[in-house]
C-alpha atoms as a PDB file:
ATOM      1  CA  UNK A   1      -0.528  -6.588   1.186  1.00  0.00           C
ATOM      2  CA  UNK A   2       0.693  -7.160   4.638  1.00  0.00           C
ATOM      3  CA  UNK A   3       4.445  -7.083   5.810  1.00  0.00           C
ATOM      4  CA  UNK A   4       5.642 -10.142   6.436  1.00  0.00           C
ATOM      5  CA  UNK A   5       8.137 -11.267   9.308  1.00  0.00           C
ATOM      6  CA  UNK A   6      11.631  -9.739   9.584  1.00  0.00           C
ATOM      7  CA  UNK A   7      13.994 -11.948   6.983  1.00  0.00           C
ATOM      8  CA  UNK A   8      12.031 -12.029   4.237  1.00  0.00           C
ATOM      9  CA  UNK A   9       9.043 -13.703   3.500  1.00  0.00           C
ATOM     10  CA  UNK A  10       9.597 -17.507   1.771  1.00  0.00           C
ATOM     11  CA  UNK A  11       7.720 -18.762  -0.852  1.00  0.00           C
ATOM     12  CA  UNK A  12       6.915 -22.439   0.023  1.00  0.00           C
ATOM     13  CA  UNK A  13       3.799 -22.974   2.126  1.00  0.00           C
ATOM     14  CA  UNK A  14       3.630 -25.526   5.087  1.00  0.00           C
ATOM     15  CA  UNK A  15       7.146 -26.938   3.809  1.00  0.00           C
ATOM     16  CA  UNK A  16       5.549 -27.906   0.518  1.00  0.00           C
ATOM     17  CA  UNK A  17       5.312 -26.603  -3.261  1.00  0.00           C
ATOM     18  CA  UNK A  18       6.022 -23.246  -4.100  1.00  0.00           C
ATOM     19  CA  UNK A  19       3.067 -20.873  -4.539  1.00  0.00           C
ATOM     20  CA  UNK A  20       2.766 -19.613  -8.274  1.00  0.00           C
ATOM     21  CA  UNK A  21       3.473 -15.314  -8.338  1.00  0.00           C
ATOM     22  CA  UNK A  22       0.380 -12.991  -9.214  1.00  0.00           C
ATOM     23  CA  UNK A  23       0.428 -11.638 -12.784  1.00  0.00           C
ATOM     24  CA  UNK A  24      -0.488  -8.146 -13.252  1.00  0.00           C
ATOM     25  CA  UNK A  25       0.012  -6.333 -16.146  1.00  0.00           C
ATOM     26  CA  UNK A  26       1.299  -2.702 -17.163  1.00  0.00           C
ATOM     27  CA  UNK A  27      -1.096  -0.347 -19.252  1.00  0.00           C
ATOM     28  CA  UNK A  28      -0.281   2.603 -21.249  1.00  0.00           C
ATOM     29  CA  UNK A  29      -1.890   5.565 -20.401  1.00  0.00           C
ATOM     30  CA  UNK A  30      -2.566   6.533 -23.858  1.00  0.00           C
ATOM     31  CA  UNK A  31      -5.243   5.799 -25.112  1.00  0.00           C
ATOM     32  CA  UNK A  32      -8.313   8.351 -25.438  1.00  0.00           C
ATOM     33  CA  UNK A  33     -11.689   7.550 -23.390  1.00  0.00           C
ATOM     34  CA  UNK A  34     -13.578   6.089 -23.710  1.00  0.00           C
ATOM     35  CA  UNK A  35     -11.149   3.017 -25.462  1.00  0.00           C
ATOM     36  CA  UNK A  36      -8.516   3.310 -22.514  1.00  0.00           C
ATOM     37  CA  UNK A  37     -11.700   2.621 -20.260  1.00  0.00           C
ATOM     38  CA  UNK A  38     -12.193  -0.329 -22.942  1.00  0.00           C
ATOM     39  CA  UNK A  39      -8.420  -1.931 -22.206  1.00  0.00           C
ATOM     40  CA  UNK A  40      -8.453  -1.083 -18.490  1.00  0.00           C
ATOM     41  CA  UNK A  41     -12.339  -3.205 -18.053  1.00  0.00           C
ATOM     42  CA  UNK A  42     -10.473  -6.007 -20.576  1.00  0.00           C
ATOM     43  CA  UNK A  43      -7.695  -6.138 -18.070  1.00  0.00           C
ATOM     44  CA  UNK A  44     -10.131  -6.675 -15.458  1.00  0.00           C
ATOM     45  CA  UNK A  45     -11.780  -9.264 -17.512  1.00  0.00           C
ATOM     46  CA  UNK A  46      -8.539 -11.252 -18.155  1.00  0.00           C
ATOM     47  CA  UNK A  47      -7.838 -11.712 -13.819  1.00  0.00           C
ATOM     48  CA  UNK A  48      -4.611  -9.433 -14.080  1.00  0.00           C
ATOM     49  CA  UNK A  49      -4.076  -8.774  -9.992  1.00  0.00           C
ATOM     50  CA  UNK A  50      -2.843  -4.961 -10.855  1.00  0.00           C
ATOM     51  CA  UNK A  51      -3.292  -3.013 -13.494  1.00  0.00           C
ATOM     52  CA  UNK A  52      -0.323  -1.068 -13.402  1.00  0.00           C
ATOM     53  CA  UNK A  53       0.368   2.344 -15.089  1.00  0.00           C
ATOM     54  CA  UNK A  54       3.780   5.059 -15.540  1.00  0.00           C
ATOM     55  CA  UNK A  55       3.772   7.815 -13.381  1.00  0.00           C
ATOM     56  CA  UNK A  56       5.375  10.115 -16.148  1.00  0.00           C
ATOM     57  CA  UNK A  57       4.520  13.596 -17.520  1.00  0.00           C
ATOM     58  CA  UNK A  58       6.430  12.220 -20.428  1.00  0.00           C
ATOM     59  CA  UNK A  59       7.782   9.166 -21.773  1.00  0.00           C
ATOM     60  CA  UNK A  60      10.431   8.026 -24.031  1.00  0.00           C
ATOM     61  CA  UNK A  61       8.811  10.802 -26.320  1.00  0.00           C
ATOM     62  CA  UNK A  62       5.935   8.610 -26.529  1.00  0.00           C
ATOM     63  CA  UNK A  63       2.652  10.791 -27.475  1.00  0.00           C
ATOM     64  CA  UNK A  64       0.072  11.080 -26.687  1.00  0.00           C
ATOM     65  CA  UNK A  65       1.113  10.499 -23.073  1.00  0.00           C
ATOM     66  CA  UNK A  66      -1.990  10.705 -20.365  1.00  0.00           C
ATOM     67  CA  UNK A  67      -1.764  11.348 -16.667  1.00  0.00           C
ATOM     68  CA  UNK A  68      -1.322   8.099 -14.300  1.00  0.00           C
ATOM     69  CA  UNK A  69      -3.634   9.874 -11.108  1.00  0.00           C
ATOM     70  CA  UNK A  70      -6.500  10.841 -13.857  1.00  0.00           C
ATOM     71  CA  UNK A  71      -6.406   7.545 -15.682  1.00  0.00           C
ATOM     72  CA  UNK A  72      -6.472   5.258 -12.153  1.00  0.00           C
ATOM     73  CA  UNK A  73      -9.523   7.425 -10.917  1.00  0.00           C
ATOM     74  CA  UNK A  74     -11.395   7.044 -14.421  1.00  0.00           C
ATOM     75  CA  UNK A  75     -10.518   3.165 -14.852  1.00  0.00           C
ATOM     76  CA  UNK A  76     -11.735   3.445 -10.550  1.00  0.00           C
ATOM     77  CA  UNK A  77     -15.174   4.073 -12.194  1.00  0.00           C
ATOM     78  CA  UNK A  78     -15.238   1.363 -15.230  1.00  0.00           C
ATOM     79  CA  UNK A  79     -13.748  -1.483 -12.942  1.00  0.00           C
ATOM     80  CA  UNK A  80     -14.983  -3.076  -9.888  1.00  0.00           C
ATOM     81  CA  UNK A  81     -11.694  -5.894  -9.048  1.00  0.00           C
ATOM     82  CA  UNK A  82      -8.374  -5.417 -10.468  1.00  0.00           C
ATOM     83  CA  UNK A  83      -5.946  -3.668  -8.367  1.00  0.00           C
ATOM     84  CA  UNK A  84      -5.129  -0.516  -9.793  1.00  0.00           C
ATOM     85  CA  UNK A  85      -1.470   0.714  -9.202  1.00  0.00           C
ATOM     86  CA  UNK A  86       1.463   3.296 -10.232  1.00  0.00           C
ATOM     87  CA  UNK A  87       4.749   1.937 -11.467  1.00  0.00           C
ATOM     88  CA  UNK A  88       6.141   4.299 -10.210  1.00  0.00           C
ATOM     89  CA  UNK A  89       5.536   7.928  -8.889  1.00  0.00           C
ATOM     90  CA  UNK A  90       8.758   9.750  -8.127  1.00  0.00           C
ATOM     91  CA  UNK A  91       9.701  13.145  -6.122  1.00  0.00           C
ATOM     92  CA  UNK A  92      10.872  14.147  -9.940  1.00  0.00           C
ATOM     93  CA  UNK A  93       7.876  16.499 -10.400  1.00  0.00           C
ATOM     94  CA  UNK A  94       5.203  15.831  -7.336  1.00  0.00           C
ATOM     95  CA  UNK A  95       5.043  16.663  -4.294  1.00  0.00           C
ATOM     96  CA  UNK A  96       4.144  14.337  -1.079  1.00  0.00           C
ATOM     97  CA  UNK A  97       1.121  16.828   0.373  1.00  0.00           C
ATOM     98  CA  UNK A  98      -0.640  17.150  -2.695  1.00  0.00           C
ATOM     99  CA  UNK A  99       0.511  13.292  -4.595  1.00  0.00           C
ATOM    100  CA  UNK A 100      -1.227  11.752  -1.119  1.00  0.00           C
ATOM    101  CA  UNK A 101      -4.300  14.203  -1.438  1.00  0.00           C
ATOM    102  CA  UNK A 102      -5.095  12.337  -4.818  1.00  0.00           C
ATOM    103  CA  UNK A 103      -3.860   8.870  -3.907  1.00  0.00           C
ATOM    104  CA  UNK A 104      -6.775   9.246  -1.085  1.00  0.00           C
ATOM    105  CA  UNK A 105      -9.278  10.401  -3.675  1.00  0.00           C
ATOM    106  CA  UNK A 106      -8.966   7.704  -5.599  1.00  0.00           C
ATOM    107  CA  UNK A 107      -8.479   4.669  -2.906  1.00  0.00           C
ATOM    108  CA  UNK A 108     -12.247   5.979  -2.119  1.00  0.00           C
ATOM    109  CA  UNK A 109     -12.861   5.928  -5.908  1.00  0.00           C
ATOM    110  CA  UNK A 110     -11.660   2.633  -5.742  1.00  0.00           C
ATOM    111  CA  UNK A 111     -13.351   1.559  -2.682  1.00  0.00           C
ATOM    112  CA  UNK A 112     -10.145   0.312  -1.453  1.00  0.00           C
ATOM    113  CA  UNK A 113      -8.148  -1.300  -4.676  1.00  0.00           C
ATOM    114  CA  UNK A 114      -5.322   1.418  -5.213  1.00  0.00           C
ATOM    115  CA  UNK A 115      -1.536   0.244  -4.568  1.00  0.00           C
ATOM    116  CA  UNK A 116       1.243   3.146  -5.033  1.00  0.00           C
ATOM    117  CA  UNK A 117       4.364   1.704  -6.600  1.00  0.00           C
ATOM    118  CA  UNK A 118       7.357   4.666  -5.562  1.00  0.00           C
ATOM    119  CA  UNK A 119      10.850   5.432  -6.382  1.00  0.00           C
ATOM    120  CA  UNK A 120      13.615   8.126  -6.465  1.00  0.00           C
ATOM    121  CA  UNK A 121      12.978   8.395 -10.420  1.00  0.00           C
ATOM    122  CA  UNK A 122      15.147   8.805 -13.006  1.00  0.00           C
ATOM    123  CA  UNK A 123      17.990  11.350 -13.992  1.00  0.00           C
ATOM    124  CA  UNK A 124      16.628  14.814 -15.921  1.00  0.00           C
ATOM    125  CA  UNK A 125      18.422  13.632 -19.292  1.00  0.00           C
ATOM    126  CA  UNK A 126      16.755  10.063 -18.842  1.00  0.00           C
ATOM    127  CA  UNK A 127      13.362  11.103 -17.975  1.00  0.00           C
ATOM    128  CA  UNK A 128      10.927  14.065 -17.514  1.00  0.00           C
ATOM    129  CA  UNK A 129      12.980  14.981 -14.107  1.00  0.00           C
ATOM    130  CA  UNK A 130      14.394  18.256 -15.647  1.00  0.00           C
ATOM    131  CA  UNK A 131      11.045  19.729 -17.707  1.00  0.00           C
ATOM    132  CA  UNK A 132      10.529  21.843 -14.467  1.00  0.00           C
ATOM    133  CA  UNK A 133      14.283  23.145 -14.382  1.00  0.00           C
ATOM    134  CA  UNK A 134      16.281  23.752 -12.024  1.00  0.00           C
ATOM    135  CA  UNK A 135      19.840  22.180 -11.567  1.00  0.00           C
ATOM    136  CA  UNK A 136      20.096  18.345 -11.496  1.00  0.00           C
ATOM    137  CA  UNK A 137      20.352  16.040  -8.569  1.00  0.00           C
ATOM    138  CA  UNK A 138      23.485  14.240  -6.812  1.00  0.00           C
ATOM    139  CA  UNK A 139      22.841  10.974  -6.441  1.00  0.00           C
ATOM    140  CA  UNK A 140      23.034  11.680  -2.361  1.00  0.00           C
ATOM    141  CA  UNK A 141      20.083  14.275  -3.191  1.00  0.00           C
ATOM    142  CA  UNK A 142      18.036  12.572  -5.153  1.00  0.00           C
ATOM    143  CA  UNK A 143      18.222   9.602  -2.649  1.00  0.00           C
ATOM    144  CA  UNK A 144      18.108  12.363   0.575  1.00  0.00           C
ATOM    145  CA  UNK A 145      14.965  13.595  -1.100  1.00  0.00           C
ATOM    146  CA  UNK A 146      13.430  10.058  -1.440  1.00  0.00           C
ATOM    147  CA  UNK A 147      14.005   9.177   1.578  1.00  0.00           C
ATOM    148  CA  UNK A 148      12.235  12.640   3.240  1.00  0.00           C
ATOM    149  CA  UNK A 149       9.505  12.620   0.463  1.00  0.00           C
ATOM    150  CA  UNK A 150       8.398   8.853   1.527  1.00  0.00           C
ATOM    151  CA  UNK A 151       8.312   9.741   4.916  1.00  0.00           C
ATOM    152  CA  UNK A 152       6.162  12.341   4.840  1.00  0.00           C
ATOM    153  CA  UNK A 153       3.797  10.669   2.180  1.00  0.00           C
ATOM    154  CA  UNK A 154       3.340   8.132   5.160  1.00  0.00           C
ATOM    155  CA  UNK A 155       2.607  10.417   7.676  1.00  0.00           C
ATOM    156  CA  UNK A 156       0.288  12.840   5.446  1.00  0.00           C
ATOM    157  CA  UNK A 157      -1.414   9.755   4.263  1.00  0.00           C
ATOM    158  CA  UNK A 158      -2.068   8.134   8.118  1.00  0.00           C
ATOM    159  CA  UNK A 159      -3.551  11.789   9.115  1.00  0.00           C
ATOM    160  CA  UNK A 160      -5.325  13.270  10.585  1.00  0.00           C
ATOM    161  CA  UNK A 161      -2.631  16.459  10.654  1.00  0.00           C
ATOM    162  CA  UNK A 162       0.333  16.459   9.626  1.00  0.00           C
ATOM    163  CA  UNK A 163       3.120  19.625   9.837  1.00  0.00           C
ATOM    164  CA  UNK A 164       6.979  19.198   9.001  1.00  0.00           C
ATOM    165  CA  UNK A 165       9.473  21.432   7.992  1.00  0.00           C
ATOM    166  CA  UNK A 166      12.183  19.695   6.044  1.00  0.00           C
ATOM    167  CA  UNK A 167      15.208  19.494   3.882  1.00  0.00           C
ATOM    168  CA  UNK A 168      13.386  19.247   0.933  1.00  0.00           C
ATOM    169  CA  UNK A 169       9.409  19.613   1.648  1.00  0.00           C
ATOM    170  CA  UNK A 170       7.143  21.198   3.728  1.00  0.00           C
ATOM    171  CA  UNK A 171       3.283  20.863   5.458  1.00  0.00           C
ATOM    172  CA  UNK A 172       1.888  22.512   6.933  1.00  0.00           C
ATOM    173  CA  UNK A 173      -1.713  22.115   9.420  1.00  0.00           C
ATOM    174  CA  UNK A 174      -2.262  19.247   6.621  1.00  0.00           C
ATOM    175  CA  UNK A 175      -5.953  17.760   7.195  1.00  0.00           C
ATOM    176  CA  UNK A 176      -6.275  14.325   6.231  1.00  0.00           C
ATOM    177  CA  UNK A 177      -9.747  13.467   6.879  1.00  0.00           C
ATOM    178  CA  UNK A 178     -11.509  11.104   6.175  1.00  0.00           C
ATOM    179  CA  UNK A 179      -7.938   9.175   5.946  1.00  0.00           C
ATOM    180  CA  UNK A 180      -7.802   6.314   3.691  1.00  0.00           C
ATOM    181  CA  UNK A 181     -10.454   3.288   2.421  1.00  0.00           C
ATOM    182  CA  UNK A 182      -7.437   0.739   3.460  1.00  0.00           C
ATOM    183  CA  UNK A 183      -5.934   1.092   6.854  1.00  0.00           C
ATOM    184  CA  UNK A 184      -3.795   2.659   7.977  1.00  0.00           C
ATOM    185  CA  UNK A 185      -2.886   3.767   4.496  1.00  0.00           C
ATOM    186  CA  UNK A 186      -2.863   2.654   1.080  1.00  0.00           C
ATOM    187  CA  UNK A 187       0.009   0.271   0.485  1.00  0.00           C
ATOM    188  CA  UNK A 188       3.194   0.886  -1.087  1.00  0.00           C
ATOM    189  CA  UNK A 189       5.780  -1.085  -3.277  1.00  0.00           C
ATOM    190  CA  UNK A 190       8.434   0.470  -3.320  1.00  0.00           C
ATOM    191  CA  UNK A 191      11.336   0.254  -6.398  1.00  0.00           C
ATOM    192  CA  UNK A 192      14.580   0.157  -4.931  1.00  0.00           C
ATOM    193  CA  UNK A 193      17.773  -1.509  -5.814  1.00  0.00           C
ATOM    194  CA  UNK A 194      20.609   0.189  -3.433  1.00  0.00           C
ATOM    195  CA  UNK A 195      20.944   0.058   0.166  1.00  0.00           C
ATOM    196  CA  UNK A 196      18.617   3.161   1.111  1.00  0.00           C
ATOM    197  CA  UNK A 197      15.902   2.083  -1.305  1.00  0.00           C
ATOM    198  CA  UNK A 198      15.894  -1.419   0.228  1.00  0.00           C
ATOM    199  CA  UNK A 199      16.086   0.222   3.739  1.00  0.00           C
ATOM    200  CA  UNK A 200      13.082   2.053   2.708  1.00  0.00           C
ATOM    201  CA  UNK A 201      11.152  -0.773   1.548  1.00  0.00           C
ATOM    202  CA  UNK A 202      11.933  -2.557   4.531  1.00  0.00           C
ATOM    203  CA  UNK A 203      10.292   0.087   6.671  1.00  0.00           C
ATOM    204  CA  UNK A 204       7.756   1.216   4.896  1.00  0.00           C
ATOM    205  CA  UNK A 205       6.209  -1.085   1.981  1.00  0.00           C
ATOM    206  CA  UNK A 206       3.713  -3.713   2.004  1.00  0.00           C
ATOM    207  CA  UNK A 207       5.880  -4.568  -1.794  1.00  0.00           C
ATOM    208  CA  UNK A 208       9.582  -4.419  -3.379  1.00  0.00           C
ATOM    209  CA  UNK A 209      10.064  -3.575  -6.788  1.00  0.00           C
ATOM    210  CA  UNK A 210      12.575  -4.532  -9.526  1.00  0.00           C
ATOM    211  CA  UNK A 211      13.077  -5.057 -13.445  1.00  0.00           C
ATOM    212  CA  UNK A 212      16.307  -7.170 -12.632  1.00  0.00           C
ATOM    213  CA  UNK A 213      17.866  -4.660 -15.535  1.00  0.00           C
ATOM    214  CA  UNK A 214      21.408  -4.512 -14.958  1.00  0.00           C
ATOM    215  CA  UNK A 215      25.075  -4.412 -16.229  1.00  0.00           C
ATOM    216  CA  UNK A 216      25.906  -7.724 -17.789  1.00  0.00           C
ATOM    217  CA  UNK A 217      24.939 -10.345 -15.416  1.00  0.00           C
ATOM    218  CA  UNK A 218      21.932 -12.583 -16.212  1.00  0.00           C
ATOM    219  CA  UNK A 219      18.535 -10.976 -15.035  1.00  0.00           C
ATOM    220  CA  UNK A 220      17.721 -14.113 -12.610  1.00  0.00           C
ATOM    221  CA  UNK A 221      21.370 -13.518 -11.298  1.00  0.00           C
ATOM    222  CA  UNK A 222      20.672  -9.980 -11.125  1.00  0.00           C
ATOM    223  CA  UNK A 223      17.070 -10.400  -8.733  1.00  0.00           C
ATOM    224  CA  UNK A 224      18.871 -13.200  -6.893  1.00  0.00           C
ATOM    225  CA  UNK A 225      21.792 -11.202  -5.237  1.00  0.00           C
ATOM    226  CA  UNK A 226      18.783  -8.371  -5.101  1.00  0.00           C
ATOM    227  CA  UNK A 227      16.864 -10.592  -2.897  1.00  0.00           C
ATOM    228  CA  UNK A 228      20.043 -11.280  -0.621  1.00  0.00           C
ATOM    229  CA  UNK A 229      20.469  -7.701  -0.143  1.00  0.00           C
ATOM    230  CA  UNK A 230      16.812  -7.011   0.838  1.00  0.00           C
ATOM    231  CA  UNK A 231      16.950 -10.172   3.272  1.00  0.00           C
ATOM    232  CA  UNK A 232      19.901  -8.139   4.840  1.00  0.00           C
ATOM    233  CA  UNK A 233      17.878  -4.768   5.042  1.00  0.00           C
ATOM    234  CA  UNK A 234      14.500  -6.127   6.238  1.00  0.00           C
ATOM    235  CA  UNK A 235      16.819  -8.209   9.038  1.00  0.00           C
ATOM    236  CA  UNK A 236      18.391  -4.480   9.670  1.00  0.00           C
ATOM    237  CA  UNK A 237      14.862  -2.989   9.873  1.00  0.00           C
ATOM    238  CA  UNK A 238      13.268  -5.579  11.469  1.00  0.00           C
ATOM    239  CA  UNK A 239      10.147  -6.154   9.218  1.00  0.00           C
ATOM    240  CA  UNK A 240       9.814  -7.133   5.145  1.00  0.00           C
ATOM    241  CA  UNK A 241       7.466  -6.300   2.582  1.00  0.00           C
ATOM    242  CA  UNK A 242       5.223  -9.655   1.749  1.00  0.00           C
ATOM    243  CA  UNK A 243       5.240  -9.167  -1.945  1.00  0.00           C
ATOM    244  CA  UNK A 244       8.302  -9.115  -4.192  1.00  0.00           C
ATOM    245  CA  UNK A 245       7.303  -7.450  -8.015  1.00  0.00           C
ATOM    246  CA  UNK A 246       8.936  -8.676 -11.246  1.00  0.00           C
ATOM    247  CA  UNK A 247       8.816  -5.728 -13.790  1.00  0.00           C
ATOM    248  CA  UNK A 248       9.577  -7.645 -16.629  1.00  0.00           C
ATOM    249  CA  UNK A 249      10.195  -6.844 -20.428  1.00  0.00           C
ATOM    250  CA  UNK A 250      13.572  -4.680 -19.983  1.00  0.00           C
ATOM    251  CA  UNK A 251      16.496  -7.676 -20.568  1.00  0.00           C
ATOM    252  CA  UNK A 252      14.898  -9.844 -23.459  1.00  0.00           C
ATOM    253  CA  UNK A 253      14.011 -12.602 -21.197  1.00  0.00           C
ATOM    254  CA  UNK A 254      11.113 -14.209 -23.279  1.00  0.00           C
ATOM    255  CA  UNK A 255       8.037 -13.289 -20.466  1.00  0.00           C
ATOM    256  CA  UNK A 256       5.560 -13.632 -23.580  1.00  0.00           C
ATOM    257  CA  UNK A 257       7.173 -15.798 -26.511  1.00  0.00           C
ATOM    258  CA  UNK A 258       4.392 -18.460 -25.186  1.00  0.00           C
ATOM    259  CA  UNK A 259       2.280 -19.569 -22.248  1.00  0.00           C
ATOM    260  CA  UNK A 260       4.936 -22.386 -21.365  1.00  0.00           C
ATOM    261  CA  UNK A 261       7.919 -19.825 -21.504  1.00  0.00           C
ATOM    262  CA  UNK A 262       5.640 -17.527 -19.254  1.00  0.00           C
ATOM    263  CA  UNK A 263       5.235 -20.501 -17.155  1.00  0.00           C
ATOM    264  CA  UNK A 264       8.617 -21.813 -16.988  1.00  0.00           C
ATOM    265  CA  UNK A 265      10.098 -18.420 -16.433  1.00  0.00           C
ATOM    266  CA  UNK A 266       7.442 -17.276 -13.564  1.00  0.00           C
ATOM    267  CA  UNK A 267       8.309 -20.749 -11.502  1.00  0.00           C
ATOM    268  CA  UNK A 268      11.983 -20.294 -11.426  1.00  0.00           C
ATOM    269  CA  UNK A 269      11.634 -16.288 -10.264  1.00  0.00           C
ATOM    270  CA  UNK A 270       8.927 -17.819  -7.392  1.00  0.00           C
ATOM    271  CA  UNK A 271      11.595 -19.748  -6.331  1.00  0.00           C
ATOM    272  CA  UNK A 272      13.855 -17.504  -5.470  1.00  0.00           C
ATOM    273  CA  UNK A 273      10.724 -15.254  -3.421  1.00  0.00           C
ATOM    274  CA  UNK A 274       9.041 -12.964  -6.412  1.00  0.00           C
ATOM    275  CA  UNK A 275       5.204 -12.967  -5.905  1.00  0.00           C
ATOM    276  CA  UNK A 276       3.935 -11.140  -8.497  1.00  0.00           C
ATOM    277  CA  UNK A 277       5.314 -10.710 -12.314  1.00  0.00           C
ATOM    278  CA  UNK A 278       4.509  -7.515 -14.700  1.00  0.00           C
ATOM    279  CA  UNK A 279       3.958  -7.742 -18.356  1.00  0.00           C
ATOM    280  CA  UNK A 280       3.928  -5.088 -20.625  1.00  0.00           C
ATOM    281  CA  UNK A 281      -0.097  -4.878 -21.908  1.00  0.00           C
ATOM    282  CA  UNK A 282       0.901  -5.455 -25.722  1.00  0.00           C
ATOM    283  CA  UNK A 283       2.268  -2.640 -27.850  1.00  0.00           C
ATOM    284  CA  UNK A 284       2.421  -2.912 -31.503  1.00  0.00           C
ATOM    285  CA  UNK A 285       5.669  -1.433 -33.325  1.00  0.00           C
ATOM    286  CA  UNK A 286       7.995  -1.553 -29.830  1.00  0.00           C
ATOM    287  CA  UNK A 287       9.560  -4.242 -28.046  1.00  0.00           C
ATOM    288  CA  UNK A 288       6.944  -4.576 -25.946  1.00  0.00           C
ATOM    289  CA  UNK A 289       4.847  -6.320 -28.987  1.00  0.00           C
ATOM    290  CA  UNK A 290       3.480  -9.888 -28.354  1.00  0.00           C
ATOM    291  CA  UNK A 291       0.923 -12.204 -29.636  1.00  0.00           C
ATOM    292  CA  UNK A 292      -2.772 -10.881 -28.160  1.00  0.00           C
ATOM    293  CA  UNK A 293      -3.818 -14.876 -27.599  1.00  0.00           C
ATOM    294  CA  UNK A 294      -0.342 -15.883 -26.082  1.00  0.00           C
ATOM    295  CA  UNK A 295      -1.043 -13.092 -23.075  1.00  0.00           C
ATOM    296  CA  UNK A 296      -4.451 -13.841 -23.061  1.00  0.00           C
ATOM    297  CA  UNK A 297      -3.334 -17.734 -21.821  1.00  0.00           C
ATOM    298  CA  UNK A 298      -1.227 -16.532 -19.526  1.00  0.00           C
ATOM    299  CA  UNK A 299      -3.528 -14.153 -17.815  1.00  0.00           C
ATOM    300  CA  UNK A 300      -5.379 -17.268 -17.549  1.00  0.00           C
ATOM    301  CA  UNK A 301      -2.652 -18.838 -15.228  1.00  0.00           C
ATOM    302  CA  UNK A 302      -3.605 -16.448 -12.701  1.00  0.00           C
ATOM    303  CA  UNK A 303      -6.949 -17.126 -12.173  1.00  0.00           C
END
């Protein structure tokens, strides 16, 4: 997951026919072992690129609700492929020193197959951003404490010491030894969709982020003028993340109503510069339901 040149990176190779986006999919860390070790080996089986999982401590009041760092290092063990990834981790309740501590554990776990997706997180009545108290966020905060808490996640995770004082976090005499499996760190993607989170992207991820969720316009509108805007910021920041990630199953496109929708719906979003679409592992009784042997065939178009 390399950055690509400033601009954006395009989709067509040598002038020709557009290169087909990864599929990964999205687990749900809820599962007792040893069956979630049973789903996360499956998703390995199926060719999914990343096996994502939420970074939550709690989710839509969803129970039982497992930890994302615990479950990646356990499905480390059970898998030997598949990327494994967060989607995303937040400043909402960890901290950089000790989030890039076990993000280093388990890239060695992994021997090297660990992506960290990132964002600002959610509001404290939307999300588990308020179970630790305190008062809640500006927007200018929560995106002034982003901004710091990426930085320093960076720098704590490229070693070998690392000391800063802060707005909004400190280290101090952090040892970072024996630094990470992947060099010089493990990669972020980074979720983003105003102009700081793009800037951030720009300068730090090896991947960009987005459910193309939004107010009223269509979703491919919605990733389209997206993908303007992070042209502009990787032109203002002078390098681009290589891969573009399509969190899907938030605006009732149908991602999963069949392997030709999948299809059809994957080779329009690769036009416009996504690289890797999402889908929801399948979740009886929620809208993220769907026919087992329909996702099946489309994990099969990745392969």
């Amino acid at each position: 997951m390399e950055a690509a040149p400033r601009g954006g990176a395009s989709r067509r190779q040598n002038g020709g026919a557009v290169t087909a986006p990864r599929i990964s999919t999205v687990m749900w860390p809820m599962q007792s072992w040893p069956e979630a070790g049973e789903l996360w080996r499956r998703a390995e089986e199926l060719g999914f690129h990343h096996a994502w999982v939420y970074d939550h401590l709690a989710w839509r009041g969803t129970t039982p609700w497992y930890d994302a760092y615990t479950t990646m290092a356990a499905a480390a063990a059970v898998t030997s492929r598949i990327r494994l990834g967060t989607l995303v981790t937040s400043p909402n309740f960890r901290h950089p020193v000790p989030t890039a501590h076990a993000i280093r554990t388990i890239d060695h776990v992994s021997g090297g197959r660990l992506t960290i997706g990132i964002g600002s997180g959610g509001t404290r009545r939307q999300s588990d951003a308020g179970v630790l108290g305190g008062d809640e966020w500006t927007p200018r905060e929560r995106a002034d404490r982003f901004a710091e808490w990426v930085g320093l996640l960076d720098r704590v995770l490229r070693g070998p010491e690392t000391t800063s004082e802060g707005a909004f976090y400190t280290a101090r005499d952090v040892l970072s030894g024996p630094g990470c499996v992947q060099r010089p760190r493990v990669p972020f993607v980074i979720a983003g969709d105003g102009p700081r989170g793009m800037r951030l992207a720009a300068r730090y991820g090896s991947g960009w982020v987005t459910s193309a969720h939004g107010d009223g316009a269509e979703p491919f509108d919605i990733v389209r003028e997206r993908l303007a805007r992070l042209g502009e910021a990787c032109e203002a920041e002078g390098r681009a993340p290589a891969d573009r990630v399509l969190l899907t199953g938030f605006n009732g496109e149908p991602w999963l109503a069949s392997a030709e929708a999948f299809a059809d719906l994957a080779g329009r979003y690769a036009e416009l510069g996504i690289t890797e679409i999402a889908l929801h592992w399948p979740r009886p009784g929620t809208p993220w339901d769907a026919d087992m042997k329909v996702f099946e065939e489309i994990a099969a178009q990745g392969r």
